[in-house]
N, C-alpha and C. Protein backbone atom coordinates (compact mmCIF):
# COMPACT_ATOMS: atom_id res chain seq x y z
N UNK A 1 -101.19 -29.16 145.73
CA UNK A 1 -100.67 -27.83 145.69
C UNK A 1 -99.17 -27.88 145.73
N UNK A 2 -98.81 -26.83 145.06
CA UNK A 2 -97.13 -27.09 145.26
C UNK A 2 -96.46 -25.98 146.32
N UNK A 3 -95.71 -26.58 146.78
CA UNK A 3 -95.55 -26.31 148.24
C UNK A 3 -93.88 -25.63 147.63
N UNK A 4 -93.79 -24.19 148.09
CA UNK A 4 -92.38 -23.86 147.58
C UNK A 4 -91.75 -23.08 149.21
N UNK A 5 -90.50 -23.67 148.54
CA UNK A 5 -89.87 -24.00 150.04
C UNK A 5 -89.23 -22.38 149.45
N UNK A 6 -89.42 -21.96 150.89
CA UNK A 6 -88.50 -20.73 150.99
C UNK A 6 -87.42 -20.73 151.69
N UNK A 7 -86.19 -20.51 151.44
CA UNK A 7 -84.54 -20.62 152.29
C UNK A 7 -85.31 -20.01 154.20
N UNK A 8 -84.90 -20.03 154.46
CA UNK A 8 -85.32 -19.74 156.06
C UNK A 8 -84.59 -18.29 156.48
N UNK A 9 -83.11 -18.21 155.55
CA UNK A 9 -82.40 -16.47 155.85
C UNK A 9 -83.76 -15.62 155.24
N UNK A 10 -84.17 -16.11 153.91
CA UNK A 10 -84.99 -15.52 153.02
C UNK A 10 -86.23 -14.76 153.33
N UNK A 11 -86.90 -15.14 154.48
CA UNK A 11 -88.13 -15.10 155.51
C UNK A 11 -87.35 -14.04 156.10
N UNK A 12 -86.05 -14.27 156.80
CA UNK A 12 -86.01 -13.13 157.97
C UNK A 12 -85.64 -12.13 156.98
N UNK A 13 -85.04 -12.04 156.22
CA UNK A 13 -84.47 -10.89 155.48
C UNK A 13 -85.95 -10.54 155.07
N UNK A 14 -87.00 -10.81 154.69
CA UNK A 14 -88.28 -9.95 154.17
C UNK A 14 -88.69 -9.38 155.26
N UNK A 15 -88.23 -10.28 156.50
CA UNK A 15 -89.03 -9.49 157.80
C UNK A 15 -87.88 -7.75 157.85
N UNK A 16 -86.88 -8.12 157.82
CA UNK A 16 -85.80 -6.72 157.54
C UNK A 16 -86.41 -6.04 156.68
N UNK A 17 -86.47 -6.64 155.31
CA UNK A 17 -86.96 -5.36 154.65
C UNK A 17 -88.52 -4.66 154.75
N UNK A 18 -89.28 -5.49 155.57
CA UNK A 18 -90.26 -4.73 156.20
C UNK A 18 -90.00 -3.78 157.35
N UNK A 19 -88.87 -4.39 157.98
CA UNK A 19 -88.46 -3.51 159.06
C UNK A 19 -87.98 -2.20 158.57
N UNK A 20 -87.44 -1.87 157.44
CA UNK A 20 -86.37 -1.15 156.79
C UNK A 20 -87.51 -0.12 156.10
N UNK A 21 -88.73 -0.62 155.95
CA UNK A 21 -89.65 0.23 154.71
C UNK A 21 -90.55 0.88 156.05
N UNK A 22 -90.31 0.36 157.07
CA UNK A 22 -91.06 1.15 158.36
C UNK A 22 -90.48 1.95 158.93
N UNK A 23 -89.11 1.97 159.15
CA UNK A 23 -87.97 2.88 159.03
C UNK A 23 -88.18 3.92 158.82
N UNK A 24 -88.24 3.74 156.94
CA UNK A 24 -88.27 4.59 156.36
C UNK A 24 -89.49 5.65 155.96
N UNK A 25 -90.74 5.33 156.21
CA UNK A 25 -92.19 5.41 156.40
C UNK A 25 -91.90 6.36 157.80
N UNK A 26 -91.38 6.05 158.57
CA UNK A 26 -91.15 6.91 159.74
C UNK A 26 -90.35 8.22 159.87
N UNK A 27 -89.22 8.38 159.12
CA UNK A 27 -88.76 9.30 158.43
C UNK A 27 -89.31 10.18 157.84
N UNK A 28 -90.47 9.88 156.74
CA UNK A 28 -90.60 10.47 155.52
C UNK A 28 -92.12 10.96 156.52
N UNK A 29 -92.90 10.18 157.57
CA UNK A 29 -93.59 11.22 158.09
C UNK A 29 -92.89 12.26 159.50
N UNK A 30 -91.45 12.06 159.59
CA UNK A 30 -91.35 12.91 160.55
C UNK A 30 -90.96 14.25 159.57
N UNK A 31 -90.39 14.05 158.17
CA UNK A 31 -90.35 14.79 157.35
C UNK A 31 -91.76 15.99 156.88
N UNK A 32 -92.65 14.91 156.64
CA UNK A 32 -94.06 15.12 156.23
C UNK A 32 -94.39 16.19 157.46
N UNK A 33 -94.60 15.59 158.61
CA UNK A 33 -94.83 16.13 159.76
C UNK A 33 -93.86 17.57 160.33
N UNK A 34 -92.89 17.87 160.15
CA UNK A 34 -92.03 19.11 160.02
C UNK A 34 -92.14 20.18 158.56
N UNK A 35 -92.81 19.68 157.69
CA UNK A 35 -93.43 20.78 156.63
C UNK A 35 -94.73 21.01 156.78
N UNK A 36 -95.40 19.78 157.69
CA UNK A 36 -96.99 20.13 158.23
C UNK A 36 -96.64 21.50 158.96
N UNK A 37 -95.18 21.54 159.96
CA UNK A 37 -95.31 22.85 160.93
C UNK A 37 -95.15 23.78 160.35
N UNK A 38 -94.08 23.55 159.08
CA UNK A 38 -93.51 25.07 158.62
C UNK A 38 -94.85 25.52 158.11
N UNK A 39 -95.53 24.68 157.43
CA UNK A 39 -97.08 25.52 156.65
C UNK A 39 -97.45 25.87 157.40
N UNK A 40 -97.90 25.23 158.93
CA UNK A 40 -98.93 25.73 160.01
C UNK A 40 -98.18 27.19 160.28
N UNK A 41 -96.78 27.37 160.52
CA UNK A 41 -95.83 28.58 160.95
C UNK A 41 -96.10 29.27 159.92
N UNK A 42 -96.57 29.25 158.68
CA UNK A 42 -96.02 30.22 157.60
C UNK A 42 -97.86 30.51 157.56
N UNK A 43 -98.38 29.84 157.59
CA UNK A 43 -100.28 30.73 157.88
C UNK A 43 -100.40 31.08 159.03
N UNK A 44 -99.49 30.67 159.54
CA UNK A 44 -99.62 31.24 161.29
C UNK A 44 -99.11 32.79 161.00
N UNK A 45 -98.21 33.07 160.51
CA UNK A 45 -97.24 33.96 160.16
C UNK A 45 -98.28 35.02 159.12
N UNK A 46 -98.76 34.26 158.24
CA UNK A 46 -99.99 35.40 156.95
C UNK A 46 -101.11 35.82 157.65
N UNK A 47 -101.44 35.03 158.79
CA UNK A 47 -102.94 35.63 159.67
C UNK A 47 -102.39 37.04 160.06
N UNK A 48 -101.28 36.73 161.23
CA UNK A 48 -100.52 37.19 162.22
C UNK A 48 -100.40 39.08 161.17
N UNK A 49 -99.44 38.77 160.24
CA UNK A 49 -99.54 39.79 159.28
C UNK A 49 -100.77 40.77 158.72
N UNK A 50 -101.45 39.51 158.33
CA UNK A 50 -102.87 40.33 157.91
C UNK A 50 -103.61 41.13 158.76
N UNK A 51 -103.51 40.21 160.48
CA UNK A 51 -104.05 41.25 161.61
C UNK A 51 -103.40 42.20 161.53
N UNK A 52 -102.35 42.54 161.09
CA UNK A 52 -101.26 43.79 161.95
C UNK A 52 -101.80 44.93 160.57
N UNK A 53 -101.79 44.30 159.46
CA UNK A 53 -102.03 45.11 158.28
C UNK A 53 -103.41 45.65 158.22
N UNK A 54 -104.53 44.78 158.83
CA UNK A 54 -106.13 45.38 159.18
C UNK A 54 -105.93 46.31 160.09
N UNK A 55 -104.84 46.10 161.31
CA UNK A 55 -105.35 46.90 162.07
C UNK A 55 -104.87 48.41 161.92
N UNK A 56 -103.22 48.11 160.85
CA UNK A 56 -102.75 49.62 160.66
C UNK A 56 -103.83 49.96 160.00
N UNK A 57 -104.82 49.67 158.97
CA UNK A 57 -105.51 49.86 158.18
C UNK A 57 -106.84 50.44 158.99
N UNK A 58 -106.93 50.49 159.82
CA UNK A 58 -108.44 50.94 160.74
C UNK A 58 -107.67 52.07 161.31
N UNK A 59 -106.30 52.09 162.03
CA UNK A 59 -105.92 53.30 162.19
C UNK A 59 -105.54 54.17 161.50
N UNK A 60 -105.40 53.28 160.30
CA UNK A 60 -104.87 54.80 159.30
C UNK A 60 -106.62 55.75 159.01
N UNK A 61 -107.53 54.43 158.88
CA UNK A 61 -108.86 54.92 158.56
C UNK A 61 -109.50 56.30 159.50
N UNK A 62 -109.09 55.74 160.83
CA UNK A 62 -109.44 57.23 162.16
C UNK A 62 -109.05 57.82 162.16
N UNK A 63 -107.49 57.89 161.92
CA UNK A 63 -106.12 59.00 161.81
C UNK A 63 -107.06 60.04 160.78
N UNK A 64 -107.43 59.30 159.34
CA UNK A 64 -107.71 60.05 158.65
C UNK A 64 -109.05 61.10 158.88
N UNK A 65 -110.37 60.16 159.25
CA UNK A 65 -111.25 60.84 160.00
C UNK A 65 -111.29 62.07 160.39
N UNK A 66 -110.41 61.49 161.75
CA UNK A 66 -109.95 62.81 162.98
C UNK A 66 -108.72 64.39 162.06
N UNK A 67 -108.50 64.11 161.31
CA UNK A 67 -108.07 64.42 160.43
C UNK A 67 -108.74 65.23 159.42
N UNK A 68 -109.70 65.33 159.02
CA UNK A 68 -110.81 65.54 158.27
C UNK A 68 -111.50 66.20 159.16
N UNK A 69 -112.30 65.76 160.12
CA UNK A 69 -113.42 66.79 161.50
C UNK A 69 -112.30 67.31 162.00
N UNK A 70 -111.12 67.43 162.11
CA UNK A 70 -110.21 69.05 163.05
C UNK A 70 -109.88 69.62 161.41
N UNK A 71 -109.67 69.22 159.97
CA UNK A 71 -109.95 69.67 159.25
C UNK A 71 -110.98 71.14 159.03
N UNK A 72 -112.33 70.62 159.01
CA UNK A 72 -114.02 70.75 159.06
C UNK A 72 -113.69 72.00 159.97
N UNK A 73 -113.96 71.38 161.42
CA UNK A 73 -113.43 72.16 162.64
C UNK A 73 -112.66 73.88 162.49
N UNK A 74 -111.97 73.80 161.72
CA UNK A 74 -110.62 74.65 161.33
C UNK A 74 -111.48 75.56 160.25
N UNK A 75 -111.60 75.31 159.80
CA UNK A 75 -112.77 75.91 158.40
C UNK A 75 -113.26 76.57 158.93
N UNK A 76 -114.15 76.16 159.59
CA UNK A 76 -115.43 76.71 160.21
C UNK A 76 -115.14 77.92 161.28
N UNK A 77 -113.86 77.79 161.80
CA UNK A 77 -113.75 78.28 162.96
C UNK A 77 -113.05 79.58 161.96
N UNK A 78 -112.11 79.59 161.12
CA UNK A 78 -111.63 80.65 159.99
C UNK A 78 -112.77 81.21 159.96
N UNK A 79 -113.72 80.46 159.07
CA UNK A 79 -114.77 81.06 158.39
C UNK A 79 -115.64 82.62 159.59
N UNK A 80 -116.04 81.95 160.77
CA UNK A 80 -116.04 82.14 161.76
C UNK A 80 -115.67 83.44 162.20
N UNK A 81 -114.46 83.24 162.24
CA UNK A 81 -113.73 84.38 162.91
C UNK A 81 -113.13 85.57 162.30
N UNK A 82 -113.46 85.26 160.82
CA UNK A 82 -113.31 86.71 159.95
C UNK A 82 -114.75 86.96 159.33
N UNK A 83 -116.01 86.54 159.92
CA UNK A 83 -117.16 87.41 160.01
C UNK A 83 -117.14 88.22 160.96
N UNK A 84 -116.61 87.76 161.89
CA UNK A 84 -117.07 88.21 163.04
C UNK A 84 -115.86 89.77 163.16
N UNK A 85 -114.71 89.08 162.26
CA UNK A 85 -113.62 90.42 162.44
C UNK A 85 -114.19 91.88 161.60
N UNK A 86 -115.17 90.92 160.64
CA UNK A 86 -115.53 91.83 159.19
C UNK A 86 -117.04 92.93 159.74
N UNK A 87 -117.83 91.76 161.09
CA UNK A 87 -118.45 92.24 161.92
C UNK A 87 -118.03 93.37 162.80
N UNK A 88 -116.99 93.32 163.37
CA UNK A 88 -116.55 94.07 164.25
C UNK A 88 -115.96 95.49 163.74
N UNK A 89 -115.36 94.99 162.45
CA UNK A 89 -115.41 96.60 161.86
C UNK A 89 -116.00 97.12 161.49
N UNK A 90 -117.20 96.68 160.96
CA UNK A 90 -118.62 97.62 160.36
C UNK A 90 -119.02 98.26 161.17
N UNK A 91 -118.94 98.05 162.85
CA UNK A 91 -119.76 97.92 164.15
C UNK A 91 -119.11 99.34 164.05
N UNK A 92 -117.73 98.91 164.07
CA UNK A 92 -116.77 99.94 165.04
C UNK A 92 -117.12 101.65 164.13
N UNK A 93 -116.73 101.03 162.91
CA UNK A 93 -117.44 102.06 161.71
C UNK A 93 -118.57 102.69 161.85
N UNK A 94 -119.53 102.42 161.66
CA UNK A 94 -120.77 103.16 162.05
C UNK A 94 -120.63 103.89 163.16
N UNK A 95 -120.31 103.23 163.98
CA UNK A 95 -120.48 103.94 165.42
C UNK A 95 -119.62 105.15 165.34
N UNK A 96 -118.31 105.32 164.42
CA UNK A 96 -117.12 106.32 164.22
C UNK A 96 -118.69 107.50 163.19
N UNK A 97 -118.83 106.58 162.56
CA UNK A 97 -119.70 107.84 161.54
C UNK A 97 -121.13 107.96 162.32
N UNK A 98 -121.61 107.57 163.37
CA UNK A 98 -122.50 108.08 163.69
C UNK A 98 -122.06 109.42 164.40
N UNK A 99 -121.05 109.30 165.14
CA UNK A 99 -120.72 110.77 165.54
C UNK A 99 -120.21 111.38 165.03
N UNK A 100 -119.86 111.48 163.39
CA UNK A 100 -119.03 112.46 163.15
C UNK A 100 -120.42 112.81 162.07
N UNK A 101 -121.44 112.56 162.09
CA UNK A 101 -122.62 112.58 161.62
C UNK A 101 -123.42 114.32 161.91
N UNK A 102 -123.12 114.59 162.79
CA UNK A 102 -123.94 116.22 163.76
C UNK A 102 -122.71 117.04 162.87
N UNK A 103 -121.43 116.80 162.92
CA UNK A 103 -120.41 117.63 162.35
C UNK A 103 -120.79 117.61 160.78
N UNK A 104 -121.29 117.26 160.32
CA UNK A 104 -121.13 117.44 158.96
C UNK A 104 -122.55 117.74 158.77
N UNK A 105 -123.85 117.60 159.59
CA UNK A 105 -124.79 118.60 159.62
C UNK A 105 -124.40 120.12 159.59
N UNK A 106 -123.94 120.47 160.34
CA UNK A 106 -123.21 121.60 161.01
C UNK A 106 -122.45 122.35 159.68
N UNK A 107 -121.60 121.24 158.97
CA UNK A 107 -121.11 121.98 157.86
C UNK A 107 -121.73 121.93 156.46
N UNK A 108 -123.03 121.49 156.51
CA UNK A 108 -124.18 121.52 155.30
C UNK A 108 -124.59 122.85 155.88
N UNK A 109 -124.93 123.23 156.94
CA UNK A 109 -125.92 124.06 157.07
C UNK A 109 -125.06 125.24 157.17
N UNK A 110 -123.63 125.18 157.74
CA UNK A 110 -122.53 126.63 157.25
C UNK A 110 -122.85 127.16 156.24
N UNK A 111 -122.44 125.77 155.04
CA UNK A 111 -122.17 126.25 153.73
C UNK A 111 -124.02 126.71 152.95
N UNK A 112 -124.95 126.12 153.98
CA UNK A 112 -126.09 126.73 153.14
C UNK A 112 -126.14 128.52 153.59
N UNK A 113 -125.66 128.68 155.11
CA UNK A 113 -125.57 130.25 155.28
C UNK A 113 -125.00 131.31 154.60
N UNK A 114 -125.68 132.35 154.25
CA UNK A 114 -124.63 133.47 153.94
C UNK A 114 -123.58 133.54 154.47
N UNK A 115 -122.30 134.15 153.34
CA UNK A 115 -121.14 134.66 153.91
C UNK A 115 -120.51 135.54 152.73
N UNK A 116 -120.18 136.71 153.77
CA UNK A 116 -119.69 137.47 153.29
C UNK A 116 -117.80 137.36 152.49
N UNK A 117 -117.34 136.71 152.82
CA UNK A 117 -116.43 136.43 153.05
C UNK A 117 -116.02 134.88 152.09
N UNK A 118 -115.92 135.13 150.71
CA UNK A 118 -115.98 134.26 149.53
C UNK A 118 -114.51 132.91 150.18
N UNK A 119 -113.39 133.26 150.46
CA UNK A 119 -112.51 132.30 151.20
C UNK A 119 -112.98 131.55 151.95
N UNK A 120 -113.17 132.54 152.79
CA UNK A 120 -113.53 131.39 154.29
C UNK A 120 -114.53 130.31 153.41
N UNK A 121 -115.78 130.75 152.83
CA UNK A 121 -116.69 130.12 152.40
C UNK A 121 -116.29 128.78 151.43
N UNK A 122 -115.17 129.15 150.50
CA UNK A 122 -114.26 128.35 149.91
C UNK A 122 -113.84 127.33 150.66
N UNK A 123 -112.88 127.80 151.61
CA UNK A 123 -112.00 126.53 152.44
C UNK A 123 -113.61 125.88 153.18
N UNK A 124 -114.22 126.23 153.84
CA UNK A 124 -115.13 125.58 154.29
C UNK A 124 -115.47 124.41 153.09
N UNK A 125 -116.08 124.53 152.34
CA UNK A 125 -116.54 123.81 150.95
C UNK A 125 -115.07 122.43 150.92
N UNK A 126 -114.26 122.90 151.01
CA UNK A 126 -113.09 121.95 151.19
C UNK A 126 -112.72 120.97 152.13
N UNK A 127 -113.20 121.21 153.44
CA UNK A 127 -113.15 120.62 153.99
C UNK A 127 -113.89 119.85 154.37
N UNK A 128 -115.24 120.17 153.17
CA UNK A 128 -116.85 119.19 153.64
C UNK A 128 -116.56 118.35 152.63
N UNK A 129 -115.70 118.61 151.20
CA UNK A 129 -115.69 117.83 150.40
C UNK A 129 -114.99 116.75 150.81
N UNK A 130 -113.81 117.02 151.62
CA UNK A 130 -113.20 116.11 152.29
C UNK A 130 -113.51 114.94 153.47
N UNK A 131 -114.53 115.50 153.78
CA UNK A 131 -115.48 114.46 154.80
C UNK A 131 -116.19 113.64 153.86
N UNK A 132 -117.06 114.12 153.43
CA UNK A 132 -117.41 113.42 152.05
C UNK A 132 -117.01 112.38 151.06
N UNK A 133 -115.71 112.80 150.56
CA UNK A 133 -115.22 111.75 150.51
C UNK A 133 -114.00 110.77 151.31
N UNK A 134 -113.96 111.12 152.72
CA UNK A 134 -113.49 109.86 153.22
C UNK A 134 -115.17 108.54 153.68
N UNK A 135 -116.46 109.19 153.89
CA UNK A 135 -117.52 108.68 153.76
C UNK A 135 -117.54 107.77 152.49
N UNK A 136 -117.65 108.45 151.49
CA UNK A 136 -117.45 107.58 149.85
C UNK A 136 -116.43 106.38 149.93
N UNK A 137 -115.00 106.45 150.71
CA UNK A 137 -113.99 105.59 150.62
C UNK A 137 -114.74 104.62 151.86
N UNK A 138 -115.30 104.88 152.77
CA UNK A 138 -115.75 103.69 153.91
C UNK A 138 -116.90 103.43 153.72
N UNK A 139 -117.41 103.88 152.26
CA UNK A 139 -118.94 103.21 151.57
C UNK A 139 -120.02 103.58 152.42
N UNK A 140 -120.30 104.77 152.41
CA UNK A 140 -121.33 105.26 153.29
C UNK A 140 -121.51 106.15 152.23
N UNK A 141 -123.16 106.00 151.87
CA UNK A 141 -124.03 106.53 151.19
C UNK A 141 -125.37 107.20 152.08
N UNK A 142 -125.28 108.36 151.12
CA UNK A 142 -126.79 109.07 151.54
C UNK A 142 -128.10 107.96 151.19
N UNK A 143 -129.10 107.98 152.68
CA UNK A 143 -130.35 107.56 152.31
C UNK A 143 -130.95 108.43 151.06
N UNK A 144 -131.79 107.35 150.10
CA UNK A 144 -132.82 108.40 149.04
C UNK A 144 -133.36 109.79 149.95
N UNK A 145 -133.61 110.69 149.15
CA UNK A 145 -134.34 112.07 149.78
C UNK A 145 -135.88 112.26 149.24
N UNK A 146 -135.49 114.15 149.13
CA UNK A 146 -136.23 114.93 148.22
C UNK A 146 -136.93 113.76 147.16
N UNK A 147 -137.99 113.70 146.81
CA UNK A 147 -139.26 113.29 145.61
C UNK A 147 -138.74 111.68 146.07
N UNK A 148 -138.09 111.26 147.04
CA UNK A 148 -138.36 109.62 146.60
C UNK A 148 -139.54 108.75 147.93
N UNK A 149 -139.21 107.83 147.08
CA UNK A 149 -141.09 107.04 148.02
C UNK A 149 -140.49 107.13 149.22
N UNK A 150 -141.52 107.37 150.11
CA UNK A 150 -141.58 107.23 151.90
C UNK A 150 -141.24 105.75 151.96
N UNK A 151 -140.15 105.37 152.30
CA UNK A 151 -139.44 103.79 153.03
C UNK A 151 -139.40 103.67 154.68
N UNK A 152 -140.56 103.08 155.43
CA UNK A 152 -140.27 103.47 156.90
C UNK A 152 -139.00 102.64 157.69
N UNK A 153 -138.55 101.65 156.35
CA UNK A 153 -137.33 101.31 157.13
C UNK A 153 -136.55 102.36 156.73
N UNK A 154 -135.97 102.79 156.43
CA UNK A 154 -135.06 104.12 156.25
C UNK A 154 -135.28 105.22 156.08
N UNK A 155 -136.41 106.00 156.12
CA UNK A 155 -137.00 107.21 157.05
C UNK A 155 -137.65 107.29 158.16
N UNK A 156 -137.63 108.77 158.35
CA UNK A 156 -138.40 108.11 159.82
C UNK A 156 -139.43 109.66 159.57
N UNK A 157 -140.51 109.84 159.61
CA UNK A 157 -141.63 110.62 159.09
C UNK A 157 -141.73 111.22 160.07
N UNK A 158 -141.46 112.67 160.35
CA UNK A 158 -141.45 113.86 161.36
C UNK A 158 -143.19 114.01 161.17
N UNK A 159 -143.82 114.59 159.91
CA UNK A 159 -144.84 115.26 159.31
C UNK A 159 -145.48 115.17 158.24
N UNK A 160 -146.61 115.07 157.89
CA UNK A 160 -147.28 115.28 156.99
C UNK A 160 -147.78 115.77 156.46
N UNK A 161 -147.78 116.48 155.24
CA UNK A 161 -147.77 117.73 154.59
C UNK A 161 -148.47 117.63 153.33
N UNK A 162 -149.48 118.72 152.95
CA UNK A 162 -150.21 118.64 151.53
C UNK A 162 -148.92 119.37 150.56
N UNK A 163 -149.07 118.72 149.98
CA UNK A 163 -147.98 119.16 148.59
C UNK A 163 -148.21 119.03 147.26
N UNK A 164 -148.67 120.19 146.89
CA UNK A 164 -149.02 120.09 145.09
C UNK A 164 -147.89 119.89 144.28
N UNK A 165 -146.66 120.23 144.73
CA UNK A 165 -145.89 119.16 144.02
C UNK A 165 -144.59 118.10 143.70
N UNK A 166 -145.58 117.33 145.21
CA UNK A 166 -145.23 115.90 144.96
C UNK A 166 -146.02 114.92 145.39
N UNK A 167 -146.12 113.57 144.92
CA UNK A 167 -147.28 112.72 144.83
C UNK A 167 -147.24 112.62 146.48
N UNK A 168 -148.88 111.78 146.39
CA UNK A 168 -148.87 111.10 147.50
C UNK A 168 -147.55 109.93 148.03
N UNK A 169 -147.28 110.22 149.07
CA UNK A 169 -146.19 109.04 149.48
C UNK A 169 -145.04 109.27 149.65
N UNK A 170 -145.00 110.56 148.55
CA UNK A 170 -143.88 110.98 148.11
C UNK A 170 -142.79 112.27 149.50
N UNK A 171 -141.98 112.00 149.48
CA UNK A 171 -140.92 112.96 150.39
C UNK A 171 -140.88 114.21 149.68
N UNK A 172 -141.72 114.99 150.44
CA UNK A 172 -141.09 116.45 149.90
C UNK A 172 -140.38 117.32 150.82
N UNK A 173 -139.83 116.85 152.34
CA UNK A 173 -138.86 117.88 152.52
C UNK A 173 -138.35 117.10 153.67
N UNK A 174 -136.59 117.43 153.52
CA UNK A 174 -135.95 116.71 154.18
C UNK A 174 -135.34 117.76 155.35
N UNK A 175 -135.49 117.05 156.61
CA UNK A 175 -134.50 117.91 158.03
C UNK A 175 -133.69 117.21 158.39
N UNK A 176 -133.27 116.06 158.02
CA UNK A 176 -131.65 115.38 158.73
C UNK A 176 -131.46 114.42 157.61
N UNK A 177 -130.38 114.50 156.69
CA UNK A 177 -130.03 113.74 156.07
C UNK A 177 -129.99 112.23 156.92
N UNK A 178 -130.12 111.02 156.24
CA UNK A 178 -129.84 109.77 156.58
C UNK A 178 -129.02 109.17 155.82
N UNK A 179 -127.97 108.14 156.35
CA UNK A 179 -127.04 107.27 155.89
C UNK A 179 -126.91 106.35 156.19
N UNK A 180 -126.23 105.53 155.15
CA UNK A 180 -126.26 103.49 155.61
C UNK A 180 -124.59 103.30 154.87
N UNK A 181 -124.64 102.63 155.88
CA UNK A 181 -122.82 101.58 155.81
C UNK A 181 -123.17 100.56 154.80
N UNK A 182 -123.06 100.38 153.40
CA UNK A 182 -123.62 99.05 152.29
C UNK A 182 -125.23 99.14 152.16
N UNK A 183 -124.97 97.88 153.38
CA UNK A 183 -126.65 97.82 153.60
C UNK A 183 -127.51 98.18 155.00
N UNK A 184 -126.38 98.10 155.68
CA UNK A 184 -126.91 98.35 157.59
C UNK A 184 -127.10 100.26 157.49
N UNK A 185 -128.35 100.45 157.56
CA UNK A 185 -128.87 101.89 158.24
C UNK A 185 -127.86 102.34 159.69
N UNK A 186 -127.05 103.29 159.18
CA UNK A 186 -126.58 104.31 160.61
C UNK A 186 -127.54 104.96 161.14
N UNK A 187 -128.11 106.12 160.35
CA UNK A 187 -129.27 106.77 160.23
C UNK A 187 -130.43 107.05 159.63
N UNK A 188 -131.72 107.29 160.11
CA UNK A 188 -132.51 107.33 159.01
C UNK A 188 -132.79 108.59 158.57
N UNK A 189 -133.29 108.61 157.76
CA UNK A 189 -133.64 110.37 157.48
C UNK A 189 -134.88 111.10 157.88
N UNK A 190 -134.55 111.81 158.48
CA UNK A 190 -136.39 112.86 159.09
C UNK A 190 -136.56 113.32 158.44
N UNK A 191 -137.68 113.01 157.77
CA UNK A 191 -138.71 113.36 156.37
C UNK A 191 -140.05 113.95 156.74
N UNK A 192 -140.58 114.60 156.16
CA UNK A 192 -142.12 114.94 155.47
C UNK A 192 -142.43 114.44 153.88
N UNK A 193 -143.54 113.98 154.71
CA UNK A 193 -144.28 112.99 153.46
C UNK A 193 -145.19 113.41 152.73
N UNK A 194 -145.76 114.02 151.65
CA UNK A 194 -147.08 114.80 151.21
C UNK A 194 -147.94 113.54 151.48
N UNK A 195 -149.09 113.84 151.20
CA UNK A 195 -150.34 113.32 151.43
C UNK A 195 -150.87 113.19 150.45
């Protein structure tokens, strides 16, 4: 075998440049190892973010919610409170025209009396027309009468009477007019019913 002589500096200097490449190997992982942190810092940093961004994101989600049901809430309670206002004036209404109800009996049955006295009888007529129509403006209508079918929700049947002419069922004579606010009955009307 051939035996090759190596200088003896030659040996230590390879041991240097092994020393020198370990060096440098040590470097390049303390290098390696300080961009290992910045990555670990910079996903440390995108979690960190993403929590903060889920969690504005769940509060914006309830904000909105709660937001929506006092929404709901609000509606309802409007809705609510102008039945009840729309209630309260029908109430108050009727109850105003149930008593002013005998007064305007009173002036049907004037104006059905004789009078001598063509004025007076006039202005009277004027001033029923005028009741009349403030009734018409607060939508208060006469119950059906005279010839219409017996309704026991909105009459109320004093008597029963043979009448040749009007049918069975039928209303042939009225003693108290009746009236309704739309659809709610103030009064009903006292009727006779033929047979």
């Amino acid at each position: 075998m051939n035996n090759i002589d190596v200088p003896s500096d030659a040996v230590g200097s390879t041991d240097e440049a092994q020393f020198s490449v370990n060096d440098s190997s040590d470097d390049n992982t303390a290098e390696i190892s300080e961009l290992e942190k910045d990555e670990i810092d910079a996903v440390s940093e995108y979690n960190d973010t993403a929590a903060q961004i889920s969690e504005m994101e769940n509060a914006l989600a309830e904000a909105s919610d709660n937001y929506r049901r006092l929404f709901a809430e609000y509606d309802n309670y409007r809705k609510r409170t102008a039945k009840e206002k729309t209630e309260t004036y029908n109430h108050a209404t009727m109850k105003c025209i149930e008593n002013i109800l005998p007064v305007i009996d009173s002036f049907e049955r004037a104006l059905e009396s004789d009078c001598s006295d063509e004025n007076y009888k006039n202005g009277m007529a004027m001033i029923f027309n005028q009741f009349k129509a403030i009734l018409d403006k607060l939508d208060v209508k006469e119950v059906d009468g005279l010839g219409s079918e017996f309704n026991p929700q909105i009459h109320n049947a004093v008597s029963k009477t043979d009448s040749e002419d009007y049918a069975s069922n039928r209303i042939c004579q009225v003693y108290q007019k009746g009236y309704k606010l739309g659809d709610k009955l103030i009064r009903p009307a006292m009727v006779a019913v033929a047979n």
